[in-house]
C-alpha atoms as a PDB file:
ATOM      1  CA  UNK A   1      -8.929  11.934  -8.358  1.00  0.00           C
ATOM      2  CA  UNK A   2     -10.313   9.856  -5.416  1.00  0.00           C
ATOM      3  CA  UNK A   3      -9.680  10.634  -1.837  1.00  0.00           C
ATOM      4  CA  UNK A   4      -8.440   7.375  -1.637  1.00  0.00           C
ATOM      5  CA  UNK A   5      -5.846   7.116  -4.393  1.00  0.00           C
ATOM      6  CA  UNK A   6      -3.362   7.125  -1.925  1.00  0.00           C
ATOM      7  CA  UNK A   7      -3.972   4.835   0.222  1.00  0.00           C
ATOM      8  CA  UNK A   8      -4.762   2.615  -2.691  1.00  0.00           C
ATOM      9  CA  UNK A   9      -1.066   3.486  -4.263  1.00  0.00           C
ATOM     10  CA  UNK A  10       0.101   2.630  -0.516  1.00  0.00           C
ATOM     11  CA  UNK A  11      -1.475  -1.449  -0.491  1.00  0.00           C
ATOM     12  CA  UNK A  12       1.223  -3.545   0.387  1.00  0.00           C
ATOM     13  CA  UNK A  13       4.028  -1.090   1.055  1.00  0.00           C
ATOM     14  CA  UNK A  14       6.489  -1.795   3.762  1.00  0.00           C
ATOM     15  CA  UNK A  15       6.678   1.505   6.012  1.00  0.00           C
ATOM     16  CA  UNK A  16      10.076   1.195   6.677  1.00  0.00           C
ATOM     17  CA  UNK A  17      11.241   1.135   2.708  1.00  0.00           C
ATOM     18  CA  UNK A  18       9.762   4.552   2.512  1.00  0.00           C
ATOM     19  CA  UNK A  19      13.056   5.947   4.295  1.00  0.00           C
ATOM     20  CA  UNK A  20      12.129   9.573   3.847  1.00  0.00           C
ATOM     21  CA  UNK A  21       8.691   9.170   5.245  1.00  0.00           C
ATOM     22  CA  UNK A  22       9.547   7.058   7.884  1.00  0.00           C
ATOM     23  CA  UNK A  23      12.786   8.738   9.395  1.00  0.00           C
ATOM     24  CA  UNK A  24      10.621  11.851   9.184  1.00  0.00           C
ATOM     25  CA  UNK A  25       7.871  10.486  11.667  1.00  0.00           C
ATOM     26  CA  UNK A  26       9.846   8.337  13.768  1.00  0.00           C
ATOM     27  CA  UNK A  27      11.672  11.810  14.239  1.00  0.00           C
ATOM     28  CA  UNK A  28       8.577  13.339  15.018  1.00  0.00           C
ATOM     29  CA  UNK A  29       8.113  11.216  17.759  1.00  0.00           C
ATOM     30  CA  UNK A  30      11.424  10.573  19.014  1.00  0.00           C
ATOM     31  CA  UNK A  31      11.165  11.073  23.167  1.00  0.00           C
ATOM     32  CA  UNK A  32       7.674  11.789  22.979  1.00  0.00           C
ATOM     33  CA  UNK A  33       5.836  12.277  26.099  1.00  0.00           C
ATOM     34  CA  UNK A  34       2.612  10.446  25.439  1.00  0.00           C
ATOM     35  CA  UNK A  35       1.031  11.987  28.843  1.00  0.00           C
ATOM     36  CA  UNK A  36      -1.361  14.340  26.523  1.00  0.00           C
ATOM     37  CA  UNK A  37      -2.469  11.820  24.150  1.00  0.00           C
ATOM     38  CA  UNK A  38      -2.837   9.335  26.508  1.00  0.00           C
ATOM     39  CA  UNK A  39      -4.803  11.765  28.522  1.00  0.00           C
ATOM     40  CA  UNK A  40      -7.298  12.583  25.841  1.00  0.00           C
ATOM     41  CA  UNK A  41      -7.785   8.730  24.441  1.00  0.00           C
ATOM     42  CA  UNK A  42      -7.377   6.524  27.448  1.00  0.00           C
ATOM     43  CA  UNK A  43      -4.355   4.988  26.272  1.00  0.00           C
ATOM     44  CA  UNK A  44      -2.246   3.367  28.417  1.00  0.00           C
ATOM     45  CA  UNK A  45       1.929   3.945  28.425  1.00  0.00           C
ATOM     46  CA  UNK A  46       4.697   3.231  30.669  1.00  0.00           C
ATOM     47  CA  UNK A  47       8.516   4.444  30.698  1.00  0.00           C
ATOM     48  CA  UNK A  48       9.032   2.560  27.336  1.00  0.00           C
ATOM     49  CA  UNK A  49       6.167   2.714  25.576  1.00  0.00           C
ATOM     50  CA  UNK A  50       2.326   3.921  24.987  1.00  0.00           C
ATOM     51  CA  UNK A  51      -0.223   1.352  23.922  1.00  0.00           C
ATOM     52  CA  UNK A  52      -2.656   1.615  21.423  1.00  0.00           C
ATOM     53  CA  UNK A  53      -5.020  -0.812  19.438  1.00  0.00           C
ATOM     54  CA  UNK A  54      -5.880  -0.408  15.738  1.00  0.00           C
ATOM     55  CA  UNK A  55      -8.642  -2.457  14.337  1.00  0.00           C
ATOM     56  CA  UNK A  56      -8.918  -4.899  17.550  1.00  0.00           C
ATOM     57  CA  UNK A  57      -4.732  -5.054  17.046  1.00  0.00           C
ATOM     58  CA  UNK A  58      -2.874  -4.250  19.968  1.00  0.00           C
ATOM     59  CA  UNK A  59       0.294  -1.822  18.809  1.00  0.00           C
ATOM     60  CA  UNK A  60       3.078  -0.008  20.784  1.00  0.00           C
ATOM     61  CA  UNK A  61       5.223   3.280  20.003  1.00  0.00           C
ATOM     62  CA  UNK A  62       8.370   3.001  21.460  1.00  0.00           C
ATOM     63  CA  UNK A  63       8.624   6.212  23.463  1.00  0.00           C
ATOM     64  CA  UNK A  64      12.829   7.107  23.226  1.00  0.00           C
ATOM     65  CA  UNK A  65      12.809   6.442  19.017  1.00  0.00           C
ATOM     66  CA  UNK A  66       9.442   6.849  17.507  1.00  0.00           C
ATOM     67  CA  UNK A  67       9.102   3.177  16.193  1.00  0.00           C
ATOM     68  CA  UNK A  68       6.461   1.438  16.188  1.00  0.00           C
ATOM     69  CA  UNK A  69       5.000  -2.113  16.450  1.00  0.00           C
ATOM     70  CA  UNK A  70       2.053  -4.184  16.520  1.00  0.00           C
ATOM     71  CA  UNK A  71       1.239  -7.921  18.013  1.00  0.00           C
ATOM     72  CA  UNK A  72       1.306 -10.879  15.856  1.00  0.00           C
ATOM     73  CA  UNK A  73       0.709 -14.487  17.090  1.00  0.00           C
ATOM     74  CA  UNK A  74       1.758 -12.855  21.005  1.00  0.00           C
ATOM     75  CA  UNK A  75       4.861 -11.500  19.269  1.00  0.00           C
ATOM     76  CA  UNK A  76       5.876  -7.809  18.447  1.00  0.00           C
ATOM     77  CA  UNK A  77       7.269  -7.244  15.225  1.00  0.00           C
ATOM     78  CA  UNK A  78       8.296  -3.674  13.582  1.00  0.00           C
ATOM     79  CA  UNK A  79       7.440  -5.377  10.085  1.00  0.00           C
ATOM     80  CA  UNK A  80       4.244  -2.463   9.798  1.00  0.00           C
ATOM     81  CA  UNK A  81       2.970  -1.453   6.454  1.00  0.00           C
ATOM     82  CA  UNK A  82       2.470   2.129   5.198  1.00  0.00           C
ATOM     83  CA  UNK A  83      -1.398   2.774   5.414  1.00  0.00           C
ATOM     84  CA  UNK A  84      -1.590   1.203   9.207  1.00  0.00           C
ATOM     85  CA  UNK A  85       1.519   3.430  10.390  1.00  0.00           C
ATOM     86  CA  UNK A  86       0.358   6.116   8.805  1.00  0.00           C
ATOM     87  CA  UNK A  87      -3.113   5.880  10.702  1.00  0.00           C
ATOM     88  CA  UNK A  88      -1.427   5.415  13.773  1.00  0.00           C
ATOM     89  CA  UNK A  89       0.929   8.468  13.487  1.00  0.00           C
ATOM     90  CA  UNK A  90      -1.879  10.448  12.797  1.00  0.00           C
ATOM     91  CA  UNK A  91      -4.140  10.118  15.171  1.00  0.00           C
ATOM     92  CA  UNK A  92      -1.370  10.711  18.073  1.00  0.00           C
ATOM     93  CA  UNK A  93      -0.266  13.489  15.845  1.00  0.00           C
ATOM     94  CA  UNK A  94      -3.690  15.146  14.715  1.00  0.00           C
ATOM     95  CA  UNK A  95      -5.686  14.563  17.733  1.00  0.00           C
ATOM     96  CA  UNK A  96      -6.765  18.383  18.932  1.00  0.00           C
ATOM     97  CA  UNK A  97      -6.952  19.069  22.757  1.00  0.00           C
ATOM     98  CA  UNK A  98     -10.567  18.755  22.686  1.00  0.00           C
ATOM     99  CA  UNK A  99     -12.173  16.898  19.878  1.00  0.00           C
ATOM    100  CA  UNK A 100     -15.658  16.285  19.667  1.00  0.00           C
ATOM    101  CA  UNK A 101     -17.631  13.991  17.126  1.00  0.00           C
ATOM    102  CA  UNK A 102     -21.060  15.301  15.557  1.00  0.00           C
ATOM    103  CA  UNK A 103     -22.649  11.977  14.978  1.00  0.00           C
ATOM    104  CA  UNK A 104     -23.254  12.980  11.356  1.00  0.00           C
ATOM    105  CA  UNK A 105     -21.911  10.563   9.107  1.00  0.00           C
ATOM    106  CA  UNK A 106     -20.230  11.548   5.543  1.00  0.00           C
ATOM    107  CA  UNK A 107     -18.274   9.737   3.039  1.00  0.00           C
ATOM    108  CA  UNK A 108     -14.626  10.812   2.849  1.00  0.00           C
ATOM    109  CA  UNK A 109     -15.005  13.012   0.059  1.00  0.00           C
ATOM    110  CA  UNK A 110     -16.958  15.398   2.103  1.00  0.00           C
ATOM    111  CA  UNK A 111     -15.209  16.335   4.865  1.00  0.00           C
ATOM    112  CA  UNK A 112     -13.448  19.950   5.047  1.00  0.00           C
ATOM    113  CA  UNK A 113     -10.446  20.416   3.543  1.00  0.00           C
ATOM    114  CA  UNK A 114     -10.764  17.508   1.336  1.00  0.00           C
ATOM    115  CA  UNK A 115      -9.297  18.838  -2.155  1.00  0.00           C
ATOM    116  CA  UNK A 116     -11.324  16.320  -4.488  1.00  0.00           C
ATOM    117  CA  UNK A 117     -15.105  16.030  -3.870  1.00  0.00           C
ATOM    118  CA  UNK A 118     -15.991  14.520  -6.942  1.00  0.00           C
ATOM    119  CA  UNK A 119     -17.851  11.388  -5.382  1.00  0.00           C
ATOM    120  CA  UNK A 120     -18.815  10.685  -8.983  1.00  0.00           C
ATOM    121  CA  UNK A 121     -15.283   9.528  -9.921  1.00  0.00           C
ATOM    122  CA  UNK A 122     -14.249   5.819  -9.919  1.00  0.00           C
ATOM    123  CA  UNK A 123     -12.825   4.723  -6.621  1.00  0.00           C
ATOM    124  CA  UNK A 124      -9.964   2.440  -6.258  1.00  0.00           C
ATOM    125  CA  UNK A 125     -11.018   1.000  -3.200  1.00  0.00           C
ATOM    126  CA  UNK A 126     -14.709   1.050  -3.045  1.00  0.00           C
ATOM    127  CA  UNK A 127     -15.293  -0.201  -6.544  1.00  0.00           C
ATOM    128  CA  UNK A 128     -12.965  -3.520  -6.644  1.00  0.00           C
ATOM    129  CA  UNK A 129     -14.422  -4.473  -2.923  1.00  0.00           C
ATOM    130  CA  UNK A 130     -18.038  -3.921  -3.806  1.00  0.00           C
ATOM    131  CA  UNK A 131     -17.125  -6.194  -6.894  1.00  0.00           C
ATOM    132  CA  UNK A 132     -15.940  -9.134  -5.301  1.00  0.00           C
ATOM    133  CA  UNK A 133     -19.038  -9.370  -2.852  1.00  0.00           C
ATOM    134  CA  UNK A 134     -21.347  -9.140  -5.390  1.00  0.00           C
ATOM    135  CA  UNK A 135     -23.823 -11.828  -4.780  1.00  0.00           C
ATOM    136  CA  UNK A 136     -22.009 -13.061  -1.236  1.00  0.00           C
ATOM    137  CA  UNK A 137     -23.893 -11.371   1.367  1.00  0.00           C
ATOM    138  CA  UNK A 138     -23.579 -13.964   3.546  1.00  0.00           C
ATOM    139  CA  UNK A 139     -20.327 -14.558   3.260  1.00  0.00           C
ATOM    140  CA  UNK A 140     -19.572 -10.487   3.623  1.00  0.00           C
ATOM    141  CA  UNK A 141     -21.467 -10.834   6.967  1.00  0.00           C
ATOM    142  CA  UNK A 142     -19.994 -13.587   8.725  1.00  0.00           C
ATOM    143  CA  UNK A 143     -16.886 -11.913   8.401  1.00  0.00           C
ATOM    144  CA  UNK A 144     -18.222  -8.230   9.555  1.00  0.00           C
ATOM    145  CA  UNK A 145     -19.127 -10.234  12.651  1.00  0.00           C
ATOM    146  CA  UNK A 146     -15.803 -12.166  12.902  1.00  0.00           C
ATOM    147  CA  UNK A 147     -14.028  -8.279  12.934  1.00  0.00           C
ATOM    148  CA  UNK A 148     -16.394  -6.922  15.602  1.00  0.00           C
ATOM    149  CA  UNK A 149     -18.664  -5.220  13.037  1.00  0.00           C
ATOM    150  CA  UNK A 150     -21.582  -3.976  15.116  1.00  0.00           C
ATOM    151  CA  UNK A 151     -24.582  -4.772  12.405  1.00  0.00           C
ATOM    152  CA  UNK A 152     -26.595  -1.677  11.216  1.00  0.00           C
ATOM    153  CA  UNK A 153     -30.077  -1.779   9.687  1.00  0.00           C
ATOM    154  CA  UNK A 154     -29.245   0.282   5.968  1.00  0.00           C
ATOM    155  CA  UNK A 155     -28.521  -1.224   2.801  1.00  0.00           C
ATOM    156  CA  UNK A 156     -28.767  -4.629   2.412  1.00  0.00           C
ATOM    157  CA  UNK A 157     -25.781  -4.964   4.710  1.00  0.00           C
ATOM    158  CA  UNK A 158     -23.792  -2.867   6.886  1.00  0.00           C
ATOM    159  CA  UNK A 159     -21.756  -2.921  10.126  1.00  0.00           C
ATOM    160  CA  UNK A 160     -19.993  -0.472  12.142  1.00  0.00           C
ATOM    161  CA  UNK A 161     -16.507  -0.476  12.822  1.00  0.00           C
ATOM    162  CA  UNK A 162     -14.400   0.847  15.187  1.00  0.00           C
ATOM    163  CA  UNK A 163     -10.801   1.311  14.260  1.00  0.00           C
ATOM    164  CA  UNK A 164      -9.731   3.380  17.297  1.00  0.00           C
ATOM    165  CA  UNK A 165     -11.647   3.588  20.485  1.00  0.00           C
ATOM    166  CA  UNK A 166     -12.834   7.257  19.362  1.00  0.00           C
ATOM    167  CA  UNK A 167     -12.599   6.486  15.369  1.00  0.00           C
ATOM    168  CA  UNK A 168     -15.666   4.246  14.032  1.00  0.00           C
ATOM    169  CA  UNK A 169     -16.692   4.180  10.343  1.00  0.00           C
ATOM    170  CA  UNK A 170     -19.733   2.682   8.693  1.00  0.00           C
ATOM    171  CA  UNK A 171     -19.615  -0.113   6.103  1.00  0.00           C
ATOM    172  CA  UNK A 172     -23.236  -0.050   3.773  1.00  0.00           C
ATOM    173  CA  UNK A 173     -23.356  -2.432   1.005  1.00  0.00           C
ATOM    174  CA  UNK A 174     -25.614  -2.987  -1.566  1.00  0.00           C
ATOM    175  CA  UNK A 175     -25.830  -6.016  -4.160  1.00  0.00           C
ATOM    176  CA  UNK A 176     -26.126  -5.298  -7.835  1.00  0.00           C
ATOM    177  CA  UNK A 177     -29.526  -5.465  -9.443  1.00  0.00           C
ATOM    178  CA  UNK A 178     -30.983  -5.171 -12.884  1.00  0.00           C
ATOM    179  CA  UNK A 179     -30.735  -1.650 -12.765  1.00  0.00           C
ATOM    180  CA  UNK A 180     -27.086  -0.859 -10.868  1.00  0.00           C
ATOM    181  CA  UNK A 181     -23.658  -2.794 -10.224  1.00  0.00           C
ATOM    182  CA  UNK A 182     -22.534  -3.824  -6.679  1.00  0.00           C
ATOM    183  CA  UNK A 183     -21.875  -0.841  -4.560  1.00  0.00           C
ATOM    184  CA  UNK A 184     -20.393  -0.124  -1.007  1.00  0.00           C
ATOM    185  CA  UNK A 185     -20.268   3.008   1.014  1.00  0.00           C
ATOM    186  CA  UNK A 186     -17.642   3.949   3.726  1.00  0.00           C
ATOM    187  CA  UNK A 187     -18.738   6.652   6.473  1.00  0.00           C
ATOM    188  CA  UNK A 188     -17.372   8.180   9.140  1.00  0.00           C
ATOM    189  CA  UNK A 189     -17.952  11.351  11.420  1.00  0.00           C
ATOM    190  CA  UNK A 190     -18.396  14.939   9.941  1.00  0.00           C
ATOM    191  CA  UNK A 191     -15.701  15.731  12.265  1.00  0.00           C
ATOM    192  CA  UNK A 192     -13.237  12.835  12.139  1.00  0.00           C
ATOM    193  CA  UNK A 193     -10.861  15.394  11.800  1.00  0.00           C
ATOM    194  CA  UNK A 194     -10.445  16.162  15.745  1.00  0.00           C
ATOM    195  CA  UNK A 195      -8.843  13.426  15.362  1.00  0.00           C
ATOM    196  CA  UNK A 196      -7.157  12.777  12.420  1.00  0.00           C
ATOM    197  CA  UNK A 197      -5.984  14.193   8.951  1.00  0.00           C
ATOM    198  CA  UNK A 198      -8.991  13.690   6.447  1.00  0.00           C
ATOM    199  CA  UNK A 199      -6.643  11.575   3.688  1.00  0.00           C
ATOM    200  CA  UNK A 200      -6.137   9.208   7.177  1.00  0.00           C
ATOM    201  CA  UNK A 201      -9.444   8.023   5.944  1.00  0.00           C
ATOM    202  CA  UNK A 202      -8.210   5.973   2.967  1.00  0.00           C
ATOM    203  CA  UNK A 203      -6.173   4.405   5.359  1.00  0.00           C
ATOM    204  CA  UNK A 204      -8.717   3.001   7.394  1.00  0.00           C
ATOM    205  CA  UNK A 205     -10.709   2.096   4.696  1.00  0.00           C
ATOM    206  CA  UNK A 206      -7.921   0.289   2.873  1.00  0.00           C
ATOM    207  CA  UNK A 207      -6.958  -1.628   5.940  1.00  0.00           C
ATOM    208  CA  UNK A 208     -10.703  -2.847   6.793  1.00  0.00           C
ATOM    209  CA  UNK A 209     -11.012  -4.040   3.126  1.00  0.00           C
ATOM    210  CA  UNK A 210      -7.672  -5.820   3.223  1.00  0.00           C
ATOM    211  CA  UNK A 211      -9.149  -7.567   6.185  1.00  0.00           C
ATOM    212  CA  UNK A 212     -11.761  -8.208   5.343  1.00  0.00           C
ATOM    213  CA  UNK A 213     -10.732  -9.675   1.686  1.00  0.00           C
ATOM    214  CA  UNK A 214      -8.033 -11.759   3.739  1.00  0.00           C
ATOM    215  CA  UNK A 215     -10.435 -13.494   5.844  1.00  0.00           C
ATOM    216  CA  UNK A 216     -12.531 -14.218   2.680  1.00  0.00           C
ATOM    217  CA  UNK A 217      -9.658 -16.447   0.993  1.00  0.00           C
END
């Protein structure tokens, strides 16, 4: 099974219809004191809330009952779906005192701890995205810029992302040819896991595709 079955199974969930999930985390971080956290990412936070941004999204956790929210048209709204909450939990909750990148990058299915490391097996993310680019390069591009993709020199196209300040991943894509269908490759750090739980990863990736396939309607 793919490390990102989950996240895939997640598209489109409301966070808050998951009532087990969700009382459980916005327990977790009921009162939190957000002085560590903030310490360690350069977050800001005041008496009500800490501050945090998500794929160039500004979001909030409200400090006395563990919600959280994110900006919309200068608006907050508490209307969050399950893979972004879930990424955002996790890096307040997973973050180590010290955590320190390697600049190695890995796909997902590498990392330690990961249970499945078949990165033979069909993906439901990778697969369906690196279909409907096939053949639209430019198109893929334009919107890797529009996102803040910093543009990379492998494949025939790739951009790095960052989804938190410390968090980045890298997007390669290749067009099919006579030989091989369309393919796309997500990595991130060898040790993304100072910072977050390694099936966090699905997340992000789930959330950048959605993002991207949005802006492409």
């Amino acid at each position: 099974m793919s490390v990102n079955y989950h996240a895939f199974q997640s598209r489109g969930v409301v966070f808050a219809e998951q009532e087990a999930v969700s009382w459980q985390w916005r327990e977790k971080f009921t009162g939190y004191d957000p002085s560590r956290i903030a310490k360690i990412l350069g977050l800001a936070f005041d008496e009500r809330y800490l501050y945090l941004t998500y794929f160039q999204t500004p979001y909030r956790l409200t400090l006395a009952t563990g919600c959280l929210e994110k900006q919309e048209d200068e608006k907050w709204t508490d209307h969050l779906f399950f893979n972004e909450t879930m990424a955002i939990y996790h890096i307040l909750w997973y973050t180590k005192d010290h955590p320190l990148l390697s600049n190695v990058w890995v796909p997902g299915h590498a990392l330690d701890g990961v249970v499945s490391r078949n990165g033979n097996l069909p993906d439901p993310l990778l697969a369906p995205f690196a279909k409907k680019f096939d053949g639209k390069g430019k198109e893929l591009q334009d919107i890797c810029e529009k996102l803040g993709g910093m543009k990379l020199d492998k494949g025939d196209l790739s951009y790095e992302f960052e989804a938190f300040h410390p968090v980045r991943m890298r997007m390669i894509f290749w067009d099919s040819d006579e030989d091989f269908p369309a393919q796309v490759q997500v990595l991130v750090d060898q040790r993304v896991t100072d910072y977050i739980h390694f099936e966090t990863v699905g997340c992000l990736i789930s959330d950048l595709f959605e993002k991207i396939e949005k802006m492409s309607e």
